[in-house]
N, C-alpha and C. Protein backbone atom coordinates (compact mmCIF):
# COMPACT_ATOMS: atom_id res chain seq x y z
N UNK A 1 3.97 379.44 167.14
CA UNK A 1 3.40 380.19 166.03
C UNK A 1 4.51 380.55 165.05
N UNK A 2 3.85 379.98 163.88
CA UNK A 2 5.05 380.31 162.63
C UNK A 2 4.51 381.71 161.96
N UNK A 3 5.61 382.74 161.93
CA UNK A 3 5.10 384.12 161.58
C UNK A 3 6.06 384.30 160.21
N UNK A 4 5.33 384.50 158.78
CA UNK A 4 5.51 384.03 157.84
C UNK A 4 5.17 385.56 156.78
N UNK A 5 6.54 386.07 156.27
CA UNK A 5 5.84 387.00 155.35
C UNK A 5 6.63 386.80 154.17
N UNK A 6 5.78 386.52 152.77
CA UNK A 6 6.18 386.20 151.59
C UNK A 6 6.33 387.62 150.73
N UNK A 7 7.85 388.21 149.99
CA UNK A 7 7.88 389.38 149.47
C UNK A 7 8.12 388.93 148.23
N UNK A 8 7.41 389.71 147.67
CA UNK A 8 8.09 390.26 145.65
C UNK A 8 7.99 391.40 145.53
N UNK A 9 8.29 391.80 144.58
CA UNK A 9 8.19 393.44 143.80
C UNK A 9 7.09 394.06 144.14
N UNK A 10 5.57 393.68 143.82
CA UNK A 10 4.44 394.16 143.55
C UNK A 10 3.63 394.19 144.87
N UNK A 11 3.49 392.65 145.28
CA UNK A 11 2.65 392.16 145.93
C UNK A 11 1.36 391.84 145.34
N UNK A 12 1.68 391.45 144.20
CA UNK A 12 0.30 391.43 143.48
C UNK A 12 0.39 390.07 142.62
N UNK A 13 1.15 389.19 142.72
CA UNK A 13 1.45 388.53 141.47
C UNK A 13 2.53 387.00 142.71
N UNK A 14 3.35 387.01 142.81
CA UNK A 14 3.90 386.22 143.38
C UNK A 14 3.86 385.87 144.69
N UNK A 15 3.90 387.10 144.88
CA UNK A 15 3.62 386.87 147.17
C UNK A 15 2.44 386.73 147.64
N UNK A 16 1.61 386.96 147.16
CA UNK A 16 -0.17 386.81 147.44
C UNK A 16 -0.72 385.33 147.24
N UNK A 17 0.09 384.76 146.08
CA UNK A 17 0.01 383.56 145.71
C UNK A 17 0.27 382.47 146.72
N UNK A 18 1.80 382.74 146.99
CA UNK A 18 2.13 381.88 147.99
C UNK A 18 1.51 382.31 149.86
N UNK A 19 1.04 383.48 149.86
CA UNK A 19 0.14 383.86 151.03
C UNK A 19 -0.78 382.85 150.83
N UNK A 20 -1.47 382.79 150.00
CA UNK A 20 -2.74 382.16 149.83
C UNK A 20 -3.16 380.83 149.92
N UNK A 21 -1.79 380.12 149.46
CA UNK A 21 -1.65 378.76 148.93
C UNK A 21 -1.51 378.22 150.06
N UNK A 22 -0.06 379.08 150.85
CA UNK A 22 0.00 378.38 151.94
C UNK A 22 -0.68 378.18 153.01
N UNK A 23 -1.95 379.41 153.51
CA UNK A 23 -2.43 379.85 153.88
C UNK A 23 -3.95 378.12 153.84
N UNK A 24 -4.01 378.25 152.48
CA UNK A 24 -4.77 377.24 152.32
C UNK A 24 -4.29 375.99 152.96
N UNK A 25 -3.22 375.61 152.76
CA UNK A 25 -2.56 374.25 152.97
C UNK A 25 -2.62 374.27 154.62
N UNK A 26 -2.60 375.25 155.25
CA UNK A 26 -2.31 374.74 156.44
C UNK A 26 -3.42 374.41 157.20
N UNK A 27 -4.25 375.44 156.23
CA UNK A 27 -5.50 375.19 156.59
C UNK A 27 -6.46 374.10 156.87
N UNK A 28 -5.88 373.33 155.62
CA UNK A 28 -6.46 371.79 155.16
C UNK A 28 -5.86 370.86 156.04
N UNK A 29 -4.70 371.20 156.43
CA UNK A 29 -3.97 369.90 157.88
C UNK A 29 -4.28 370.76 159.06
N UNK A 30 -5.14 371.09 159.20
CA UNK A 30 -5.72 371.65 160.73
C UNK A 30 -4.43 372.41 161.34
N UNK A 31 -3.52 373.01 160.49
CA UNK A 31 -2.34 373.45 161.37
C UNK A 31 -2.34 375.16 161.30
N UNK A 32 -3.65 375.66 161.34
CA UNK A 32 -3.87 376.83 160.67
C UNK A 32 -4.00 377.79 162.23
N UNK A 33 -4.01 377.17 163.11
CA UNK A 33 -3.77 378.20 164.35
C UNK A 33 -2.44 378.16 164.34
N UNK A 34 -1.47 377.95 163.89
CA UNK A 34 0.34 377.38 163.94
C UNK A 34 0.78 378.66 163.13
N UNK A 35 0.08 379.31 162.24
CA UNK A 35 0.62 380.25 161.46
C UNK A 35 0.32 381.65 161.36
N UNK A 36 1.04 382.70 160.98
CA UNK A 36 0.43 383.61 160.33
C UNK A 36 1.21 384.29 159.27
N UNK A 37 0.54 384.37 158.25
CA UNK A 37 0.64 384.63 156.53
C UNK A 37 0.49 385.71 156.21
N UNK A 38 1.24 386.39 155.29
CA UNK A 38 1.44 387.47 154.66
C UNK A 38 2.17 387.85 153.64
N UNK A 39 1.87 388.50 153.08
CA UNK A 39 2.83 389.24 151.85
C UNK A 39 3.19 390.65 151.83
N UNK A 40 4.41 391.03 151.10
CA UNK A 40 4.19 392.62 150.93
C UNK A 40 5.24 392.46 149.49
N UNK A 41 5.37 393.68 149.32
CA UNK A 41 6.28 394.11 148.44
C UNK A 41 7.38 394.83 148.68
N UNK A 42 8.32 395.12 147.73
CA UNK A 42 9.51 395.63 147.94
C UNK A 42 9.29 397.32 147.57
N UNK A 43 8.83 397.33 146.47
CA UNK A 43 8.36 398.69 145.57
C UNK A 43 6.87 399.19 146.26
N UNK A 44 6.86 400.07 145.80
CA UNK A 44 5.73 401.04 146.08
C UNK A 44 4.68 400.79 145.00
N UNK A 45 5.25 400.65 144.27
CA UNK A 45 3.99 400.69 142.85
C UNK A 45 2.82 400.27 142.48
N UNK A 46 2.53 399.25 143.22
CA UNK A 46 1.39 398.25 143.32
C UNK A 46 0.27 398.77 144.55
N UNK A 47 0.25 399.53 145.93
CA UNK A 47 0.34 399.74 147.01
C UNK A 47 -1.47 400.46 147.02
N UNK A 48 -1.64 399.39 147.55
CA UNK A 48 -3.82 399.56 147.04
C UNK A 48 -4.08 398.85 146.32
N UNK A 49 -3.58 397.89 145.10
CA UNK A 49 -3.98 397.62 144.42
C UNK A 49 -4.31 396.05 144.54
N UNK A 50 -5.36 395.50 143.81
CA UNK A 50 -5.65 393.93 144.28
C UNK A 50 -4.60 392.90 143.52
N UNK A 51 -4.71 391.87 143.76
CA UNK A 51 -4.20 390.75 143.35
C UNK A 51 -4.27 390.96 141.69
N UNK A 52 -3.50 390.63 141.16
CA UNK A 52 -3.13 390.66 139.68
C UNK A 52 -4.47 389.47 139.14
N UNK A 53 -5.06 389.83 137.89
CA UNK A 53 -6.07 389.11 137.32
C UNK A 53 -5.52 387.36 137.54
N UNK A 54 -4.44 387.35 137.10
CA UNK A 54 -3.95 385.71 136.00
C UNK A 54 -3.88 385.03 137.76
N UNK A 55 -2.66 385.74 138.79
CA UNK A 55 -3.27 385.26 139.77
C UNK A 55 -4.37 384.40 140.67
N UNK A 56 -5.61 385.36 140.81
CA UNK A 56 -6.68 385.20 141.17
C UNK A 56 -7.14 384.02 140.41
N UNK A 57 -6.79 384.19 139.01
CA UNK A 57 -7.83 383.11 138.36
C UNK A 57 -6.76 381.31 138.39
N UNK A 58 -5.58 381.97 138.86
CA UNK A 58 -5.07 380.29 138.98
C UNK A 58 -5.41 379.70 140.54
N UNK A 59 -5.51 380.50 141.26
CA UNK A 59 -5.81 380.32 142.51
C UNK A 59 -7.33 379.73 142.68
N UNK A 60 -8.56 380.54 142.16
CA UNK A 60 -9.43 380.25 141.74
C UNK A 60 -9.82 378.49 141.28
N UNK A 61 -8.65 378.69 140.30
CA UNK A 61 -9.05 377.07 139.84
C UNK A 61 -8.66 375.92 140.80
N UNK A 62 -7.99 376.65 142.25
CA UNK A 62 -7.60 375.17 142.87
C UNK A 62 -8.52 375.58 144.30
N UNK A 63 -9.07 376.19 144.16
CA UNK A 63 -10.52 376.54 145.29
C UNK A 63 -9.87 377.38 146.42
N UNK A 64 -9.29 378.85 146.01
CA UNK A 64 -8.80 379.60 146.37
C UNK A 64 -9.09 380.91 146.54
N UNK A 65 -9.58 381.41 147.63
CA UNK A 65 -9.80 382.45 146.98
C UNK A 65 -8.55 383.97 147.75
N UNK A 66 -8.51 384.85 147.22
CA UNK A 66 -7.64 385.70 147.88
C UNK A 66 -8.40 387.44 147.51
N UNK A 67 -9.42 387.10 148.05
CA UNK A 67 -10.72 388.35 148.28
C UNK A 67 -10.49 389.22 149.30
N UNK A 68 -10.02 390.94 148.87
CA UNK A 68 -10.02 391.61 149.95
C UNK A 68 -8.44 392.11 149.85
N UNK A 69 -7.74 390.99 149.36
CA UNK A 69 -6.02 391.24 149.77
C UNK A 69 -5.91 392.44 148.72
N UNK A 70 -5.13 393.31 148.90
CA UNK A 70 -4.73 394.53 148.67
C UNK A 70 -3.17 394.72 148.77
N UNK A 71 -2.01 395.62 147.90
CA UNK A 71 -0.72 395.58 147.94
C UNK A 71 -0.35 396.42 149.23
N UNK A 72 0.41 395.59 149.86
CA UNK A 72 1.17 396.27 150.64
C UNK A 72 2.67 396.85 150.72
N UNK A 73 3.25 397.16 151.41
CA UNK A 73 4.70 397.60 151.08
C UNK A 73 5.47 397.05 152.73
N UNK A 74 6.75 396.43 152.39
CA UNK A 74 7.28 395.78 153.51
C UNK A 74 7.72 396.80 154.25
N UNK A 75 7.82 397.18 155.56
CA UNK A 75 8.58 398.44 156.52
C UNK A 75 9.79 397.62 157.38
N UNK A 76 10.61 398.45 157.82
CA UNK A 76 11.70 397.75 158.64
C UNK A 76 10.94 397.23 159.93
N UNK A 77 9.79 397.72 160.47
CA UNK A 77 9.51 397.13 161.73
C UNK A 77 8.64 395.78 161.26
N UNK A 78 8.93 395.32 159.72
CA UNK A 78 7.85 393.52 160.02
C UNK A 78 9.15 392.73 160.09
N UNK A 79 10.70 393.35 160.18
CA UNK A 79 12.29 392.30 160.55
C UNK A 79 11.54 391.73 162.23
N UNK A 80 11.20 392.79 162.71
CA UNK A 80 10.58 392.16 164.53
C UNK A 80 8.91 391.02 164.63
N UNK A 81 8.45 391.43 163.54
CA UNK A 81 7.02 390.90 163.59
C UNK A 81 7.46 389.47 162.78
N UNK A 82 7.84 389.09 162.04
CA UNK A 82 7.82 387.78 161.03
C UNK A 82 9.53 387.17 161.67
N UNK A 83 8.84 385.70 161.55
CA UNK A 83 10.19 384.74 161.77
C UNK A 83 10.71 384.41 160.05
N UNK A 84 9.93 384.18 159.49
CA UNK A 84 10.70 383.83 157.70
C UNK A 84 10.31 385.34 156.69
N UNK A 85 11.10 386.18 156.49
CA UNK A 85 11.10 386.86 155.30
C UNK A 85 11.37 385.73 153.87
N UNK A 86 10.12 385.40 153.47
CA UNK A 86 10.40 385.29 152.21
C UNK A 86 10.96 385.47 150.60
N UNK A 87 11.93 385.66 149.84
CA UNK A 87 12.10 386.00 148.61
C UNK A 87 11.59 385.61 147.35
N UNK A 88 11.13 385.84 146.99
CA UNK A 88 10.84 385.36 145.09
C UNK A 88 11.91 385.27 144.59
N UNK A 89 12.68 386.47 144.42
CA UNK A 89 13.81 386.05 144.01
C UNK A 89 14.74 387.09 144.27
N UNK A 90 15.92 386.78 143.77
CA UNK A 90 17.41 387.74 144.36
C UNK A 90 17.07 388.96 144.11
N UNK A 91 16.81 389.62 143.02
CA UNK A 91 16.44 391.25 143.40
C UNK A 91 15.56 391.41 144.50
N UNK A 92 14.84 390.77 144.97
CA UNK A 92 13.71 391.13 146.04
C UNK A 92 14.57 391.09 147.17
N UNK A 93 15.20 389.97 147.50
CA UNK A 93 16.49 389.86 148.70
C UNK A 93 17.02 391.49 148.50
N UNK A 94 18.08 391.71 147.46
CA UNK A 94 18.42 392.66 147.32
C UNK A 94 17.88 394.27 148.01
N UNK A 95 16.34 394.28 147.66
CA UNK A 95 15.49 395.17 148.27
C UNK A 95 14.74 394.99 149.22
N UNK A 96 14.98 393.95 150.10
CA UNK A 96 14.25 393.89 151.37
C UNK A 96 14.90 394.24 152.05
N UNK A 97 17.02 393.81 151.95
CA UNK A 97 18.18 394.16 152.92
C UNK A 97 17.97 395.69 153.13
N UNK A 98 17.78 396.71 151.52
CA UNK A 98 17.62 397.91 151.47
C UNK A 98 16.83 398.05 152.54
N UNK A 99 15.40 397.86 153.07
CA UNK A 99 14.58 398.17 153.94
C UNK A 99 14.59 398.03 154.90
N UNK A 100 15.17 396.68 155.60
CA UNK A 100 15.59 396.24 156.71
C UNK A 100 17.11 396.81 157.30
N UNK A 101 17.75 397.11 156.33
CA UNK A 101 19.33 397.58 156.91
C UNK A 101 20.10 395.87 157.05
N UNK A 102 19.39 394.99 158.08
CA UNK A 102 20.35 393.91 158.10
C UNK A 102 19.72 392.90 158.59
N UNK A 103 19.88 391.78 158.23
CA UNK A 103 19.61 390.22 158.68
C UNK A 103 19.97 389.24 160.07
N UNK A 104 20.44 390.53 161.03
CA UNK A 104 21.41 389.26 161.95
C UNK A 104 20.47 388.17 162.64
N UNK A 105 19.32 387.73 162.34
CA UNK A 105 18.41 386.80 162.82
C UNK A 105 18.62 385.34 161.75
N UNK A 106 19.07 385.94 160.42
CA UNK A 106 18.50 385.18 159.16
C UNK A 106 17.61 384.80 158.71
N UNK A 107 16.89 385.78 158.60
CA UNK A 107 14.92 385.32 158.63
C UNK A 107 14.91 385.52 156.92
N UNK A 108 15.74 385.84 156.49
CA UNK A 108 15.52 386.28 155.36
C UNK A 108 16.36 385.23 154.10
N UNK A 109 14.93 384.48 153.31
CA UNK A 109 15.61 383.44 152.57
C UNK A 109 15.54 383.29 151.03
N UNK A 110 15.81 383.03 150.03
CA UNK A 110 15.00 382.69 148.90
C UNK A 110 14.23 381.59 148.72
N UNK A 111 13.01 381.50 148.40
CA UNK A 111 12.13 380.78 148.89
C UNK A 111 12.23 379.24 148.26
N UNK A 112 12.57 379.07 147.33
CA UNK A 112 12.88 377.74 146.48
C UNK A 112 14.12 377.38 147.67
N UNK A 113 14.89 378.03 147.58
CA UNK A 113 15.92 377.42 148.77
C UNK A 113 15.44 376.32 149.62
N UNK A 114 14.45 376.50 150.16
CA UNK A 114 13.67 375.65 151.29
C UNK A 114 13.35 374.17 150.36
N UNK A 115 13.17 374.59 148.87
CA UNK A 115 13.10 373.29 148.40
C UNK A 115 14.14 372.29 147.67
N UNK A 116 15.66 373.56 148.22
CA UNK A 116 16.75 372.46 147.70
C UNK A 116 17.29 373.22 146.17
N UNK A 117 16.51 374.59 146.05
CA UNK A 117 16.98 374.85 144.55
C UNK A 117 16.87 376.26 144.76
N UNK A 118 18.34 376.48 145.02
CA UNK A 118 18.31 378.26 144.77
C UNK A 118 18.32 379.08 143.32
N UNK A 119 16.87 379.33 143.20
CA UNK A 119 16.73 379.84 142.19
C UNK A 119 15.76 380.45 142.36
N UNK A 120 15.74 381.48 141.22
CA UNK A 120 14.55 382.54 141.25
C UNK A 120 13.12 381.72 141.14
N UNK A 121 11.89 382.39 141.55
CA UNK A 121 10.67 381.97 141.08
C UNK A 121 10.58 383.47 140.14
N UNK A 122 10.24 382.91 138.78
CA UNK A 122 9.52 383.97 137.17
C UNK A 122 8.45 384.57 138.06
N UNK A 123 8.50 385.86 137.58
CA UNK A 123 7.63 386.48 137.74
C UNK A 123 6.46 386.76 136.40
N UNK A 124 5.10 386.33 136.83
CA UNK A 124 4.06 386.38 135.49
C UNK A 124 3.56 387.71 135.12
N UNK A 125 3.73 388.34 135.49
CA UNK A 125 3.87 389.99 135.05
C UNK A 125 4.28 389.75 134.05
N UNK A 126 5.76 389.78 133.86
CA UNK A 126 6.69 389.76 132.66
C UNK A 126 6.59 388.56 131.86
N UNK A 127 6.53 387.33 132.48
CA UNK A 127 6.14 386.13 131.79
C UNK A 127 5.23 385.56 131.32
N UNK A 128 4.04 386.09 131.89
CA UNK A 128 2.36 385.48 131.50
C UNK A 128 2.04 384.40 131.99
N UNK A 129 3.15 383.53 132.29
CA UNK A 129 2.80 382.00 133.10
C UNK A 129 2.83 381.95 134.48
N UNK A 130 1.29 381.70 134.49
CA UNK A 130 1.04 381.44 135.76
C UNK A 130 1.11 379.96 135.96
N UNK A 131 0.97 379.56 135.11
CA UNK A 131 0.94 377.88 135.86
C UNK A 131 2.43 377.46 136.11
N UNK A 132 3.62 378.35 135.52
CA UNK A 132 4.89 377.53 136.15
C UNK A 132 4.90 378.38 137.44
N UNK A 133 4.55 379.73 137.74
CA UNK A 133 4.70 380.45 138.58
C UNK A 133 4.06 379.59 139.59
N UNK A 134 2.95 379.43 139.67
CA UNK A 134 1.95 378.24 140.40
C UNK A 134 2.58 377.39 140.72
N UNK A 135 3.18 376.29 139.80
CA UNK A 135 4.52 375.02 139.79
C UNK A 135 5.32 375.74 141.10
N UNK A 136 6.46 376.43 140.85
CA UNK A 136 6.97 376.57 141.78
C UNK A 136 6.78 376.77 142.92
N UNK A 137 5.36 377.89 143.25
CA UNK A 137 5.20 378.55 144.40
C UNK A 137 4.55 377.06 145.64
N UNK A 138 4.05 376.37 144.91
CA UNK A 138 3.50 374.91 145.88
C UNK A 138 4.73 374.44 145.52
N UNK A 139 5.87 373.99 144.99
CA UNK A 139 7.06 373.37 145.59
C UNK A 139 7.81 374.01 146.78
N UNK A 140 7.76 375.08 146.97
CA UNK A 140 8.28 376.00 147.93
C UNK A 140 7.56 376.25 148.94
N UNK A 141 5.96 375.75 148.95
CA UNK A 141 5.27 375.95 149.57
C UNK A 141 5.22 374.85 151.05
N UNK A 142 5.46 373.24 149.62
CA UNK A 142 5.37 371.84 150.32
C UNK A 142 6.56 372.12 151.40
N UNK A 143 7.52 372.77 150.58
CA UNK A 143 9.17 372.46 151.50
C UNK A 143 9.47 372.81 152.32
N UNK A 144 8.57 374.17 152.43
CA UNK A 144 8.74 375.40 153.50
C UNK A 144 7.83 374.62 154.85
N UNK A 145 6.67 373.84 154.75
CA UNK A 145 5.85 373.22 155.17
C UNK A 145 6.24 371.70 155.82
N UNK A 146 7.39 371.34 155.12
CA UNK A 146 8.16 370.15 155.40
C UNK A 146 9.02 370.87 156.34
N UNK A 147 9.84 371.35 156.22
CA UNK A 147 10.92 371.60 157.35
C UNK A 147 10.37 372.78 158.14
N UNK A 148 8.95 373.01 158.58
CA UNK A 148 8.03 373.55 160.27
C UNK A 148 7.28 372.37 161.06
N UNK A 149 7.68 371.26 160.36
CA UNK A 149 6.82 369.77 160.76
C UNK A 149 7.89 369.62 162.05
């Protein structure tokens, strides 16, 4: 069992996405007892609140749905529950170490990493684009998915 939690800032906008996506994908190769998916956030701010509109509706268009999900906030006890802490990007690393205190497992990655490109994934909050946000989050999604094969 691959125990899988995807973080950003909000939990409303980037990590729900890739919860969802991947969530889907594994679904579709019958490898969906193999996993379990999640998101949270780093911040408090979001914490109740649903999936960001632009989200939902890109997800939506690829027969997605993410009904029900609600923001959560990451605690030091999901370092014992999840094998991959996910990042969006380096400030989120930054504030997950804050929460966790420390990494000595290395569960904790930036998520494009897995696809060969350490770099941030944009956040559409601030950017409005969801479809590059989308772009990336299934490249990171395929890669992360390629190297649990």
């Amino acid at each position: 069992m691959y125990n899988i939690l995807f973080i950003c800032h909000g939990n409303i906008c980037r990590s729900p996405m890739a919860e969802f996506l991947l969530r889907d994908m594994v679904n579709k190769q019958g490898r969906g007892g193999e996993f379990y998916i999640r998101s949270a956030a780093t911040s408090a701010e979001e914490i109740g609140n649903p999936v960001h509109y632009g989200t939902r509706k890109k997800l939506v268009e690829h027969g997605i749905s993410c009904e029900g999900k609600t923001a959560v906030q990451l605690t030091r006890g999901d370092y014992d529950k999840y094998d991959y802490i996910i990042a969006m990007d380096e400030m989120n690393i930054r504030n997950i170490m804050r929460i966790i205190k420390s990494d000595p497992k290395h569960k904790v990655s930036l998520f494009l990493d897995f696809a060969g490109e350490h770099r941030s994934i944009a956040d559409p909050w601030y950017t409005g684009n969801f479809d590059e946000t989308y772009n990336d989050v299934l490249k990171g999604c395929r890669a992360l998915l390629a190297s649990l094969k």
